[in-house]
C-alpha atoms as a PDB file:
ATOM      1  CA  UNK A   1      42.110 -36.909  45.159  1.00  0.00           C
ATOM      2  CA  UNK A   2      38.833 -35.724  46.857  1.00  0.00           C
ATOM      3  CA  UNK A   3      38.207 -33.972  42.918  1.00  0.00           C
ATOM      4  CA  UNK A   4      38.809 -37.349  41.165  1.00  0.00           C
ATOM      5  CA  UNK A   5      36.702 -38.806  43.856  1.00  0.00           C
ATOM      6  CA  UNK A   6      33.988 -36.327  43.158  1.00  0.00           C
ATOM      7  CA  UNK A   7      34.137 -36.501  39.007  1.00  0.00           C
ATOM      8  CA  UNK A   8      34.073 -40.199  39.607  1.00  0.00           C
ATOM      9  CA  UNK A   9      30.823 -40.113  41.613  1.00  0.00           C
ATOM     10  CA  UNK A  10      29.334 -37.227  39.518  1.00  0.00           C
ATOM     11  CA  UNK A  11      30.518 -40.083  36.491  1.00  0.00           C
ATOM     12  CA  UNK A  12      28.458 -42.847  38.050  1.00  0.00           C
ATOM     13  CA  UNK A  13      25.571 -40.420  38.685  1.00  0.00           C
ATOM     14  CA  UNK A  14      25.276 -39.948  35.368  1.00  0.00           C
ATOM     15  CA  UNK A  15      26.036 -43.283  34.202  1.00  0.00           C
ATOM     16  CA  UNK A  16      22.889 -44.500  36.353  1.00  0.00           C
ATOM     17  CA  UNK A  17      20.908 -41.939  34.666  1.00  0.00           C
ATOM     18  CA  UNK A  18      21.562 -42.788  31.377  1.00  0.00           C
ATOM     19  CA  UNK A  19      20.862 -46.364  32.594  1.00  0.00           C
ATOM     20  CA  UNK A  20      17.756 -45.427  34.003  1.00  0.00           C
ATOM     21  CA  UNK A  21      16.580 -43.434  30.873  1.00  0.00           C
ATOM     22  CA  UNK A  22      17.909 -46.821  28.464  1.00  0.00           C
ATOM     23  CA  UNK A  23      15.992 -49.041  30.882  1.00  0.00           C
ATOM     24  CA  UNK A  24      12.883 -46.839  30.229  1.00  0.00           C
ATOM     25  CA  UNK A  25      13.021 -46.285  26.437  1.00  0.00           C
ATOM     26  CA  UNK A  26      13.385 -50.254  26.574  1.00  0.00           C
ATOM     27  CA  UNK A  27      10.414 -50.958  28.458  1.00  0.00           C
ATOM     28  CA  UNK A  28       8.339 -48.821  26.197  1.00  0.00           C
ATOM     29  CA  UNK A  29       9.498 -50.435  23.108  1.00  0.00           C
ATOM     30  CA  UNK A  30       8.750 -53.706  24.716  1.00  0.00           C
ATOM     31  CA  UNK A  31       5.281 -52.240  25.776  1.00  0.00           C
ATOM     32  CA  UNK A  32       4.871 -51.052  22.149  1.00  0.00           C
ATOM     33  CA  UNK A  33       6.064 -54.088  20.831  1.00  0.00           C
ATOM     34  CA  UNK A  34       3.422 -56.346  22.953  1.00  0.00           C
ATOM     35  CA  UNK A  35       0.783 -53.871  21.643  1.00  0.00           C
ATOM     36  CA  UNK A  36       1.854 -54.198  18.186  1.00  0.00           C
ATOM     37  CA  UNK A  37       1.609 -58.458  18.727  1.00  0.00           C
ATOM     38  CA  UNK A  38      -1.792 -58.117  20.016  1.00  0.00           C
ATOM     39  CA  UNK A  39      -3.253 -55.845  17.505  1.00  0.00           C
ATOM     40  CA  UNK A  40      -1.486 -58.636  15.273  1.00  0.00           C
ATOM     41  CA  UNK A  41      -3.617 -61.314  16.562  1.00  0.00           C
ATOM     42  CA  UNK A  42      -6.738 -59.978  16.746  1.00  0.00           C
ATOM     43  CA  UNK A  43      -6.178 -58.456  13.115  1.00  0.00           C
ATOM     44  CA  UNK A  44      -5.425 -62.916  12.285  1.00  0.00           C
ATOM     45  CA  UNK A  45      -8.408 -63.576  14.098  1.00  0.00           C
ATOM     46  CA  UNK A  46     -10.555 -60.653  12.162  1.00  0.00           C
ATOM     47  CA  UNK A  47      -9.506 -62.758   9.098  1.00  0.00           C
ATOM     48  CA  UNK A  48     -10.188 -66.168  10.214  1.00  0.00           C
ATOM     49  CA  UNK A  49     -13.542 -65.024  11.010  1.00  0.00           C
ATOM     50  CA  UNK A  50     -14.061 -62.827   7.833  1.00  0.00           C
ATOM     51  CA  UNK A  51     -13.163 -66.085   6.031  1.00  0.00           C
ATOM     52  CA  UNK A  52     -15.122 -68.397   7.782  1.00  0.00           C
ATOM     53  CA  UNK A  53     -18.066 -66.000   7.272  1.00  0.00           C
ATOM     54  CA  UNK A  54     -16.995 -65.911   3.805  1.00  0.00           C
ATOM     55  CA  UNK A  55     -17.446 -69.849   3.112  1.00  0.00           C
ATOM     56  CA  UNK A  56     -20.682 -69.804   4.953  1.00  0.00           C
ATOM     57  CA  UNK A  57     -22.218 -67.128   2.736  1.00  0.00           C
ATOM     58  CA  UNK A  58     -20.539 -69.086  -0.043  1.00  0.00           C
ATOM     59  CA  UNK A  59     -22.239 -72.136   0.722  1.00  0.00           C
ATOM     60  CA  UNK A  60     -25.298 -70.819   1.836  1.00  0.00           C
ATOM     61  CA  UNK A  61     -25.588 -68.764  -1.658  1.00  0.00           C
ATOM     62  CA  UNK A  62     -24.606 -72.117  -3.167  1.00  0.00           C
ATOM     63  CA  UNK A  63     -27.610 -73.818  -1.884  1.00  0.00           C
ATOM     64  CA  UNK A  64     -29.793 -70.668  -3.309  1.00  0.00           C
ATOM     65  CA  UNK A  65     -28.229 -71.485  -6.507  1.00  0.00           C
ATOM     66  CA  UNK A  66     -29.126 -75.271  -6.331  1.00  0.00           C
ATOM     67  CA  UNK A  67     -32.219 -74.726  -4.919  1.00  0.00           C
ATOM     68  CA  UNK A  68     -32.948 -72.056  -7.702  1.00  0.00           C
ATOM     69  CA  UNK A  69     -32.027 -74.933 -10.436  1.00  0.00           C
ATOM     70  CA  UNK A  70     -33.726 -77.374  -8.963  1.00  0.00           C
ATOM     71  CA  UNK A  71     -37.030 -74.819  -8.935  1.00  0.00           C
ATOM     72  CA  UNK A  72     -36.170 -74.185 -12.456  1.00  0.00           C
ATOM     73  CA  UNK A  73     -35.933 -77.792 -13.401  1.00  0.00           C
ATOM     74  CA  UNK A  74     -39.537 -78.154 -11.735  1.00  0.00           C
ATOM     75  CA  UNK A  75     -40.854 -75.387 -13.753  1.00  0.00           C
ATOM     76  CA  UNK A  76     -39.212 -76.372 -17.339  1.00  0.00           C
ATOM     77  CA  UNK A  77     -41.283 -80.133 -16.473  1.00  0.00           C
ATOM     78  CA  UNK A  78     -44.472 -78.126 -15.960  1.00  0.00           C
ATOM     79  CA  UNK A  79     -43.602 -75.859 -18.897  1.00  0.00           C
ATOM     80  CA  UNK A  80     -43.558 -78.950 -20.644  1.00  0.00           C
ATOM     81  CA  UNK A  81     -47.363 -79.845 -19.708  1.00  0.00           C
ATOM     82  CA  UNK A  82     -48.275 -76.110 -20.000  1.00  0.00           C
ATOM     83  CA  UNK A  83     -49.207 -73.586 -23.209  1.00  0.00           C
ATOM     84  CA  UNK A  84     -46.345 -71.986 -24.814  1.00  0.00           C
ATOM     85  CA  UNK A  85     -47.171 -68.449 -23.241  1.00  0.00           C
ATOM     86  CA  UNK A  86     -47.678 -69.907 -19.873  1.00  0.00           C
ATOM     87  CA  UNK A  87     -44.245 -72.032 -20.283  1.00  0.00           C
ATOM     88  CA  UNK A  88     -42.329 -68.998 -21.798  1.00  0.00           C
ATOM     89  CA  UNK A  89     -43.705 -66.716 -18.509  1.00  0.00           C
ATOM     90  CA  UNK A  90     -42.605 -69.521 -15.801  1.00  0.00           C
ATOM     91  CA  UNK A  91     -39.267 -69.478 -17.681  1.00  0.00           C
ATOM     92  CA  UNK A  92     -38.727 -66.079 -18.149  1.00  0.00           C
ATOM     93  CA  UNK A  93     -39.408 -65.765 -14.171  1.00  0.00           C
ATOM     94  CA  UNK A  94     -36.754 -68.379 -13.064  1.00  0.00           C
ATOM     95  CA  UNK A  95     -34.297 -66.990 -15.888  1.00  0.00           C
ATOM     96  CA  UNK A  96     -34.782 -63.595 -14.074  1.00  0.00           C
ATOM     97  CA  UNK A  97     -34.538 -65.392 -10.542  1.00  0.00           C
ATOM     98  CA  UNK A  98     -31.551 -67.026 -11.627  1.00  0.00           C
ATOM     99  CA  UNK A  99     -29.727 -63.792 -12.848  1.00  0.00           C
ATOM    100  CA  UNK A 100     -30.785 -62.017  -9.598  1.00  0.00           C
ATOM    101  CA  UNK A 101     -29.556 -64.846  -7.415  1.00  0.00           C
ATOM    102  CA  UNK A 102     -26.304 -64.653  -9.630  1.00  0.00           C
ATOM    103  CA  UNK A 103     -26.007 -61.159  -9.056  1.00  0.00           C
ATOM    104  CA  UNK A 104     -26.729 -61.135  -5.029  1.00  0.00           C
ATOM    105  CA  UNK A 105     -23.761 -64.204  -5.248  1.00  0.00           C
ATOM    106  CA  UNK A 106     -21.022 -61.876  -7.165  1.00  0.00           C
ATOM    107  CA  UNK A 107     -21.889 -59.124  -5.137  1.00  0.00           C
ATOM    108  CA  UNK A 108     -21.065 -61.116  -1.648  1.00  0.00           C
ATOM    109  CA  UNK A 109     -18.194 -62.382  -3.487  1.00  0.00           C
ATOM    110  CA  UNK A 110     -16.941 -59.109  -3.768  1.00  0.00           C
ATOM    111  CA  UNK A 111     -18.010 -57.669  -0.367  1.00  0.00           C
ATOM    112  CA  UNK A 112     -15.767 -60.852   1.036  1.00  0.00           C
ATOM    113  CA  UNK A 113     -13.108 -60.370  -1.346  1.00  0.00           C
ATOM    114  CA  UNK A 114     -12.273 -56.517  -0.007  1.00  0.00           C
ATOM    115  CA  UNK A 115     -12.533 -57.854   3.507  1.00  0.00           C
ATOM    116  CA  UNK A 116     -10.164 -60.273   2.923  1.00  0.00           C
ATOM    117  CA  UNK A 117      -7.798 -57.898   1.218  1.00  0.00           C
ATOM    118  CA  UNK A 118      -8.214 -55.226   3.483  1.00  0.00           C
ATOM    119  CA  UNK A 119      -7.494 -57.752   5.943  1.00  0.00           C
ATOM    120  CA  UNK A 120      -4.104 -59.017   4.569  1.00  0.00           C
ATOM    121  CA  UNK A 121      -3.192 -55.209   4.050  1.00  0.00           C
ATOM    122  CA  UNK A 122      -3.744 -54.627   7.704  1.00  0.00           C
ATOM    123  CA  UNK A 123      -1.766 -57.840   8.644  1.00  0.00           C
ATOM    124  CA  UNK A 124       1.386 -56.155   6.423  1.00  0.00           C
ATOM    125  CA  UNK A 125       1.013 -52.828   7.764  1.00  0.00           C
ATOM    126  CA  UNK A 126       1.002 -54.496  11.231  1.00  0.00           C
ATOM    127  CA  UNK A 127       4.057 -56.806  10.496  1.00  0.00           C
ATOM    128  CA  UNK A 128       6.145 -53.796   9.008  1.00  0.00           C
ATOM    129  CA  UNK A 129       5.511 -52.150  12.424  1.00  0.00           C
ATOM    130  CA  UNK A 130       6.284 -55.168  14.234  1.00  0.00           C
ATOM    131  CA  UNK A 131       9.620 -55.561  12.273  1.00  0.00           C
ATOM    132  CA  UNK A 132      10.462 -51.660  13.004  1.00  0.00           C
ATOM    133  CA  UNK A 133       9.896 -51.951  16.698  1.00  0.00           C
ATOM    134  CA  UNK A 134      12.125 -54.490  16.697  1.00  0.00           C
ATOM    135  CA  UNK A 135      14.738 -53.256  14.794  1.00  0.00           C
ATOM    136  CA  UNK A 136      14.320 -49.754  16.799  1.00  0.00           C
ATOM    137  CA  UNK A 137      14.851 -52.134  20.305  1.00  0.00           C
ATOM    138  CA  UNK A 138      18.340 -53.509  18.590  1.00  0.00           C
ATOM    139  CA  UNK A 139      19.934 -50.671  17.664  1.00  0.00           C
ATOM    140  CA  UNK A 140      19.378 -49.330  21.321  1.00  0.00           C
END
């Protein structure tokens, strides 16, 4: 009896221990997993804010554009009242303005366009390690 009695206690010693050690592997995987949400959000946030940034420089380079018509508009009316060689300089000028300003708009376009993909393939990597944390925490 005494040897039951002490297989039975060394039983629940080790029972407890293997609680112990399942209680810690499940804190740390909820520790991860809180991590992994967090980097989440502020990787959503990143991406608002690339975005937003985006449609300002949009708009902003939008305006340019306008403005740069509008200029161009101004000039063809004085190229009008001008000589040929002075009208075909002022036009040549804005043409070349206008392609530069064209230029400066695909560039940014691009520029926002790979933030905003490398963005999204952040967000994926982060939700496939969100998804394998949790999976990992319910098979244990």
């Amino acid at each position: 009896a005494e040897k039951a009695e002490g297989e039975a206690a060394a039983a629940r010693r080790e029972l407890e221990e293997v609680k112990g050690d399942l209680k810690r592997r499940a804190d740390g995987h909820e520790a991860e997993l809180a991590a992994l949400r967090g980097r989440l959000l502020v990787e959503e946030e990143t991406r608002a804010s690339d975005a937003a940034a985006h449609a300002t420089e949009v708009d902003r380079l939008n305006t340019e554009v306008r403005e740069s018509e509008r200029a161009k508009k101004e000039t063809e009316e004085i190229l009008n009242r001008d000589s040929e060689k002075e009208a075909d300089k002022n036009l040549n000028k804005d043409l070349e303005e206008m392609e530069r300003l064209r230029k400066k708009n695909l560039e940014e376009s691009e520029r926002v366009k790979k933030a905003v993909e490398k963005s999204e393939r952040l967000e994926k990597e982060l939700e496939k390690e969100l998804a394998e944390s949790a999976r990992v925490m319910q098979e244990k």
